[in-house]
Protein backbone atom coordinates (compact mmCIF):
# COMPACT_ATOMS: atom_id res chain seq x y z
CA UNK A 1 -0.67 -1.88 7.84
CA UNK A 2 -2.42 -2.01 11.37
CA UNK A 3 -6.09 -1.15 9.06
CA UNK A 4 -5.35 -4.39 7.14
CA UNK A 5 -3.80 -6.43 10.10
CA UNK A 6 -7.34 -6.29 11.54
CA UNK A 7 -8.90 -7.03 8.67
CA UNK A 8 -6.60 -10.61 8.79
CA UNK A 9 -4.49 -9.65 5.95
CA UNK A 10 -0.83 -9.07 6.77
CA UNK A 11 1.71 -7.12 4.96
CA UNK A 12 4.63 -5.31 5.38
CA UNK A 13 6.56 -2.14 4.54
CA UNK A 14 9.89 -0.76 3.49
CA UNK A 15 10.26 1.73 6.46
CA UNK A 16 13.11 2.08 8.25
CA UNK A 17 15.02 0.46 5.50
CA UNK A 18 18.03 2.11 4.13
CA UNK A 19 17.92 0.88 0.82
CA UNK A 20 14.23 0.26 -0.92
CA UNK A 21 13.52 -2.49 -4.18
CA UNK A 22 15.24 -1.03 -7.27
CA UNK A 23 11.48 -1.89 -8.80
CA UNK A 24 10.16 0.34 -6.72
CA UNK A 25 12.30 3.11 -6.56
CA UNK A 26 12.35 2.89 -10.75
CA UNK A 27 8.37 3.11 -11.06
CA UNK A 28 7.00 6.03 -13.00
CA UNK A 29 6.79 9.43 -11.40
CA UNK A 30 3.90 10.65 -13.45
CA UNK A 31 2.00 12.07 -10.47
CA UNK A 32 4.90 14.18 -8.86
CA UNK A 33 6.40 12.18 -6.28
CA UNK A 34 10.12 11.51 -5.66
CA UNK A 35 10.60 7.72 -6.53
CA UNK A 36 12.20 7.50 -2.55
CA UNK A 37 8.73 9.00 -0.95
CA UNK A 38 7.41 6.48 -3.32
CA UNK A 39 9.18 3.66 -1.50
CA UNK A 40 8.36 5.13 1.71
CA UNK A 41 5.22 5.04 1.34
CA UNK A 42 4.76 1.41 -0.38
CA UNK A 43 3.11 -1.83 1.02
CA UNK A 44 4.52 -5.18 -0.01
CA UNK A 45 2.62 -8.26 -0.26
CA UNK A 46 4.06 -11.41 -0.45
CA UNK A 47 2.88 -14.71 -2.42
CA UNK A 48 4.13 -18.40 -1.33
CA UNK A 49 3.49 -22.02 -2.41
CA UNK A 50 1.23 -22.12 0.22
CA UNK A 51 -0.86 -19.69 -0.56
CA UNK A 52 -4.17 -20.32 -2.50
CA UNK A 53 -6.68 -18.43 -4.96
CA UNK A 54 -9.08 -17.86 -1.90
CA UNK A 55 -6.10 -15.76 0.27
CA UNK A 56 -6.04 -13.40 -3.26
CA UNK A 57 -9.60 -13.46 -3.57
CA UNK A 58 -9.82 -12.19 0.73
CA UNK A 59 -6.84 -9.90 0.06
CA UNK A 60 -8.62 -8.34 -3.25
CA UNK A 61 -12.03 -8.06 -1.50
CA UNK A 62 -10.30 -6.13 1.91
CA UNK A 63 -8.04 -3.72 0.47
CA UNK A 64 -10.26 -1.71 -1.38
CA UNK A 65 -12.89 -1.00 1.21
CA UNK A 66 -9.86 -0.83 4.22
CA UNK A 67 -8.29 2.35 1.49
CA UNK A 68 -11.86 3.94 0.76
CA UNK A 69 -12.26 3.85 4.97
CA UNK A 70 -8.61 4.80 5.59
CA UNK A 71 -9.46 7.74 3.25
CA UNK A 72 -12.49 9.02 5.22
CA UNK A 73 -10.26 9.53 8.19
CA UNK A 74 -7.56 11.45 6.87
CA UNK A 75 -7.76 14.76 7.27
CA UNK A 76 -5.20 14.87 3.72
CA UNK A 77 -6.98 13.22 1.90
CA UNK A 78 -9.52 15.60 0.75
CA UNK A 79 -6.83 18.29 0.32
CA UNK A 80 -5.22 16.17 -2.25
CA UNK A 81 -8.19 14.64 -3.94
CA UNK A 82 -9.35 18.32 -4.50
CA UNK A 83 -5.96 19.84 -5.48
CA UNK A 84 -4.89 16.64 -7.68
């Protein structure tokens, strides 16, 4: 979240929630994880009627490079890219 706050996109989680969005707790579990950790570890983003075809565009363009440099950095990463 901070990684994409900086970047000027903001978003939000479901941490510290008790209860998480029946969608996401019902998603396929074809890679192994419990639906909950799932949740956990989801990022919402939210649309409005005021935003516009550019603030997709931005958002589409920064999360993919803000993941690939999030991804150099963890030190977990690797251990799951090579064991998945």
């Amino acid at each position: 979240m901070i990684a994409l706050d900086l970047k000027g996109l903001a978003v939000s989680t479901g941490a510290g929630l008790l209860f998480w969005s029946h969608r996401t707790v019902a998603r396929s579990d074809s890679d192994g994880y419990c639906p909950h950790d799932r949740a956990k570890a989801s990022i919402r983003f939210s649309l409005g009627k005021q935003s516009t075809l550019e603030d997709v565009d931005f958002a589409l363009s920064v999360i993919p490079e803000t993941v690939a440099r999030l991804r150099q950095l963890s030190p977990l990463w690797s251990k799951i890219a090579v064991s998945g």
